[in-house]
Structure formats: structure tokens, C-alpha cells
Protein backbone atom coordinates (compact mmCIF):
# COMPACT_ATOMS: atom_id res chain seq x y z
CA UNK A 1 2.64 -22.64 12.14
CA UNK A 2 1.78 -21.89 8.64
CA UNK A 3 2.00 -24.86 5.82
CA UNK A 4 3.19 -22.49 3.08
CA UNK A 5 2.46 -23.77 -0.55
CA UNK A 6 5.03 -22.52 -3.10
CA UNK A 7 2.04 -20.74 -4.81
CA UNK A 8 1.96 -18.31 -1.23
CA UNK A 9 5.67 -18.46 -1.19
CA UNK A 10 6.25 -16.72 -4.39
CA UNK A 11 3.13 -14.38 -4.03
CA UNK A 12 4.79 -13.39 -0.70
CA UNK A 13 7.66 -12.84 -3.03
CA UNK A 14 5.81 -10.54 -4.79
CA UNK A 15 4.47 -8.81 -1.57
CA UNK A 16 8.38 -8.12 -0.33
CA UNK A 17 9.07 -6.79 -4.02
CA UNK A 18 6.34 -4.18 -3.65
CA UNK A 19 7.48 -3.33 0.22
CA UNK A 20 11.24 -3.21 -1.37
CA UNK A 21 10.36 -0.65 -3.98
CA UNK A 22 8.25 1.74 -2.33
CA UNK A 23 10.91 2.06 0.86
CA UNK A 24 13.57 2.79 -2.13
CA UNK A 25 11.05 5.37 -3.63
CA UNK A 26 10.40 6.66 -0.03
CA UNK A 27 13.55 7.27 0.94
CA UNK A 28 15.00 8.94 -2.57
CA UNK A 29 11.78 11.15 -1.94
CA UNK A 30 13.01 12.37 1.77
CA UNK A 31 17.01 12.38 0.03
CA UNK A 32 16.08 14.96 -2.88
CA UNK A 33 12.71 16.57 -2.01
CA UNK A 34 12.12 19.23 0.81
CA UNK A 35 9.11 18.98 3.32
CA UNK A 36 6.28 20.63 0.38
CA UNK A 37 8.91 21.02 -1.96
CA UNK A 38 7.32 20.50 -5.65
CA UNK A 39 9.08 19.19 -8.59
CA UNK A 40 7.46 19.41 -11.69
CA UNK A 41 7.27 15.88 -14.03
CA UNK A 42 4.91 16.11 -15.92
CA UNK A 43 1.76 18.58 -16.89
CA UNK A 44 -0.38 16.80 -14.74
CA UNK A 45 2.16 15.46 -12.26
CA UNK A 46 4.47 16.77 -9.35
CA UNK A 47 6.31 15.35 -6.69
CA UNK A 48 5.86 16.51 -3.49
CA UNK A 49 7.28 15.07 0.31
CA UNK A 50 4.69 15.43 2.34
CA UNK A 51 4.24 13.49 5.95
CA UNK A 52 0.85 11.96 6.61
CA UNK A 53 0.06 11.09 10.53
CA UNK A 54 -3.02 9.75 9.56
CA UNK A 55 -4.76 7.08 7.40
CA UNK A 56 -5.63 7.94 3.45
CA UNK A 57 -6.08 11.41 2.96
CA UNK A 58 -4.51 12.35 6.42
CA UNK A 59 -7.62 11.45 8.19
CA UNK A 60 -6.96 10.76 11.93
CA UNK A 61 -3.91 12.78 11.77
CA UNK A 62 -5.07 15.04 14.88
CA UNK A 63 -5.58 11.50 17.21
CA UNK A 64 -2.68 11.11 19.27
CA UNK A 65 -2.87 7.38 19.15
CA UNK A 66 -3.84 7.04 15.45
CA UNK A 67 -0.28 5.85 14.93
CA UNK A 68 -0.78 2.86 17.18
CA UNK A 69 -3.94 2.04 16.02
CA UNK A 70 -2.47 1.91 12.60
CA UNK A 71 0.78 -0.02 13.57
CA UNK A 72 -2.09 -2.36 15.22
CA UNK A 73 -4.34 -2.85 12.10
CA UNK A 74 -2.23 -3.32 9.58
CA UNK A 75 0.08 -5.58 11.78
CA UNK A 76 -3.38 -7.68 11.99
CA UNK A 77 -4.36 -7.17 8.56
CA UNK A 78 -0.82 -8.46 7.01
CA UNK A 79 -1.40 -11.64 9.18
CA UNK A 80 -4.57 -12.22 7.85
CA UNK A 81 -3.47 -11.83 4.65
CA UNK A 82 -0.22 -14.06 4.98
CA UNK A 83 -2.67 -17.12 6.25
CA UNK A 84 -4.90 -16.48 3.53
CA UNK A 85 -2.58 -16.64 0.99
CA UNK A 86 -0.54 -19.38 2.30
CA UNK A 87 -4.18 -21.38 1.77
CA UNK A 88 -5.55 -20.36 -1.62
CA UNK A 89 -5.65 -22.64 -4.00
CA UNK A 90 -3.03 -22.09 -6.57
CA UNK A 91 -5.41 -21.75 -9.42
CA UNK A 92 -7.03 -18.51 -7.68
CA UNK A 93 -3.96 -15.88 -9.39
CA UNK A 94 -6.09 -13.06 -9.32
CA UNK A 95 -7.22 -13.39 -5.78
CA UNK A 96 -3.39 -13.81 -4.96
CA UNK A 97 -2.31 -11.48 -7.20
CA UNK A 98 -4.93 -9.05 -5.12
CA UNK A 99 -3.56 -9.85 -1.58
CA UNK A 100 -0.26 -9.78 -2.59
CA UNK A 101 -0.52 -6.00 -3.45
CA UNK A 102 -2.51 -5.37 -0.47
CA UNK A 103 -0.13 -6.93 1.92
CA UNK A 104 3.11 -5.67 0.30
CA UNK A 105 1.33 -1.83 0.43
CA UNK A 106 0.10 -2.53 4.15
CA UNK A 107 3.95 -3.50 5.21
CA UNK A 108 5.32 -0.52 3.07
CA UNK A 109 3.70 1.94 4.97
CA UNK A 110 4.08 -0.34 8.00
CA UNK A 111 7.49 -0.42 8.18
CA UNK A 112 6.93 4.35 8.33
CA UNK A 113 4.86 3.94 11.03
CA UNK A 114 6.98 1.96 12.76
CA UNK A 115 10.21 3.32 12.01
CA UNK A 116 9.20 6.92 11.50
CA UNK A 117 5.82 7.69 13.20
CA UNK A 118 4.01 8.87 9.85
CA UNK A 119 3.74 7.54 6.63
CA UNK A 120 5.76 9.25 3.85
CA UNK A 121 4.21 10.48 0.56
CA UNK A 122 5.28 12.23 -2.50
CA UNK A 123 3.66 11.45 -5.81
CA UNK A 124 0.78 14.30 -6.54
CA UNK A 125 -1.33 14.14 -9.47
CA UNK A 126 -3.59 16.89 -10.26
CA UNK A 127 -5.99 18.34 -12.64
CA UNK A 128 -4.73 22.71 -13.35
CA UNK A 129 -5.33 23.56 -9.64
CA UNK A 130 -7.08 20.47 -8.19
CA UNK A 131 -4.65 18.71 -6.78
CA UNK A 132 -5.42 14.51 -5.33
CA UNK A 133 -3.80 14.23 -1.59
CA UNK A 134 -0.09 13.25 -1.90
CA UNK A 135 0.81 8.97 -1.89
CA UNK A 136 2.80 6.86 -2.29
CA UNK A 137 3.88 3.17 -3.87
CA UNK A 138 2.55 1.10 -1.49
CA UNK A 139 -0.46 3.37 -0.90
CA UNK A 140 -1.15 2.36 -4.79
CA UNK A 141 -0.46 -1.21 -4.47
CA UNK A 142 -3.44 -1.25 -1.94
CA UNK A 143 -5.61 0.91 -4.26
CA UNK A 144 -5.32 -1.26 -7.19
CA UNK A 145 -5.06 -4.51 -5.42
CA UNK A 146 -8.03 -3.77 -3.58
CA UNK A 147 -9.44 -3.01 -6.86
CA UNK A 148 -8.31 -6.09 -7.83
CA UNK A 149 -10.23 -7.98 -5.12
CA UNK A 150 -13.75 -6.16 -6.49
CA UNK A 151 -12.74 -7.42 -10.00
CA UNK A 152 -12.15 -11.04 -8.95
CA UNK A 153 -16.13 -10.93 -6.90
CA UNK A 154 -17.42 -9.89 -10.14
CA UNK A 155 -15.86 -12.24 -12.25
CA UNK A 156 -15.89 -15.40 -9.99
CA UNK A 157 -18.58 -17.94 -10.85
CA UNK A 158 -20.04 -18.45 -7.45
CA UNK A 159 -21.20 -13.87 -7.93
CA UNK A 160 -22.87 -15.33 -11.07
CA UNK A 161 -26.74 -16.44 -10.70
């Protein structure tokens, strides 16, 4: 059993925040969009439903088992994650910070796999016709806490020689 620190407990916190928001934003998407159904926001931003089978950018979506292997990894991942957190040291906030929005994006689109079978996304951003692939919240949380993570190498003192 895991010795959580309050430190882990409240970046977990943050993690459940993140899962709670994107499943609210998910499932207002599904309520007022149709499948490919674009609403304009904004000159460079739509919203569009779209269902991704697959990993980021729909790859694997042809794989009949891609699903499971999914459910599988980030199942794994999110454990990893969990123990890691629960022993950082409490000064280390932007290393938490970092797998808290990687774990709370990971059980986001977790709990579509699971419950749904594909991942649901609906937040399109493009340039006139170039359009990036359709996402999501948690699919961001990942991005930037993953982005996060390469931040917190550079700046750490051990990457410094």
C-alpha cells in the first residue's frame, strides 16, 4: 500500500479536478454537437465532436485491439504516476505539478475508453483551411504537462554541468 504524503494527496486532487472537467466538457460536447458538426467560436477556432478509436491523431484507429491496449497503458501509466507522486519530495511542485496533468489527462480519456470504446474530442483549432486533429481537455493536460516535465529536466540542477 501506498504511504501518501499530503503533498501527493492534494496533487491527486488536482489530477481528479482535471479528469472532472474534461468528462463535463465531454459530455456537453456529445449533448449539443452532432457527430462533425462545426460550431464556429472564434476566427481561428471551431468545435467539432469527433470520435477517435485510436491514440493522438487517430493513429491505431484501424487495430481492433488498440482499445485494449490503450485501456492497458494508461491503466499502467496512471499507477506509475500515482506511486511517483505519492513519493516526491514536496519541494519538487513543478515535477508534481507535471504528473498531476499527465495523470488527470490519462484517466480523462481513460474513463472513454472504458466507458465508451473511443475517446471523445471536440475542440479544433486551425489556421484558414489547415485544420490541427480534433482534442480534447485531458488530451491538453497531457500536452502541456508533458511539456511541463521537459521544462523541469532543463531547469533542474542535476541537467546543469
Amino acid at each position: 500500500m501506498l504511504n501518501m504524503k499530503g503533498s501527493a494527496i492534494r496533487w491527486i486532487l488536482l489530477a481528479l479536478a482535471i479528469v472532472l472537467i474534461d468528462q463535463i466538457a465531454k459530455c456537453a460536447a456529445v449533448a449539443y454537437l452532432e457527430v462533425y458538426q462545426t460550431e464556429y467560436v472564434l476566427p481561428f477556432f471551431n468545435l467539432t465532436l469527433a470520435f477517435n478509436r485510436g491514440a493522438a491523431f487517430s493513429f491505431l484507429s484501424d487495430s481492433g485491439y488498440a482499445n485494449y491496449f490503450f485501456i492497458a497503458f494508461a491503466s499502467i501509466v496512471s499507477l506509475v504516476i500515482v506511486a511517483m507522486l505519492a513519493r516526491l519530495e514536496s519541494r519538487k511542485v513543478l515535477s508534481a505539478l507535471s504528473l498531476a496533468l499527465v495523470l488527470g489527462g490519462a484517466v480523462g480519456n481513460l474513463i472513454d475508453r472504458v466507458r465508451l470504446g473511443f475517446v471523445v474530442d471536440f475542440l479544433d483549432f486551425h489556421a484558414g483551411a489547415y485544420h490541427w486533429p480534433a482534442f480534447n481537455v485531458a488530451d491538453s493536460a497531457i500536452c502541456i504537462g508533458v511539456l511541463l516535465m521537459f521544462v523541469d529536466v532543463f531547469l533542474s540542477p542535476s541537467s546543469r554541468t
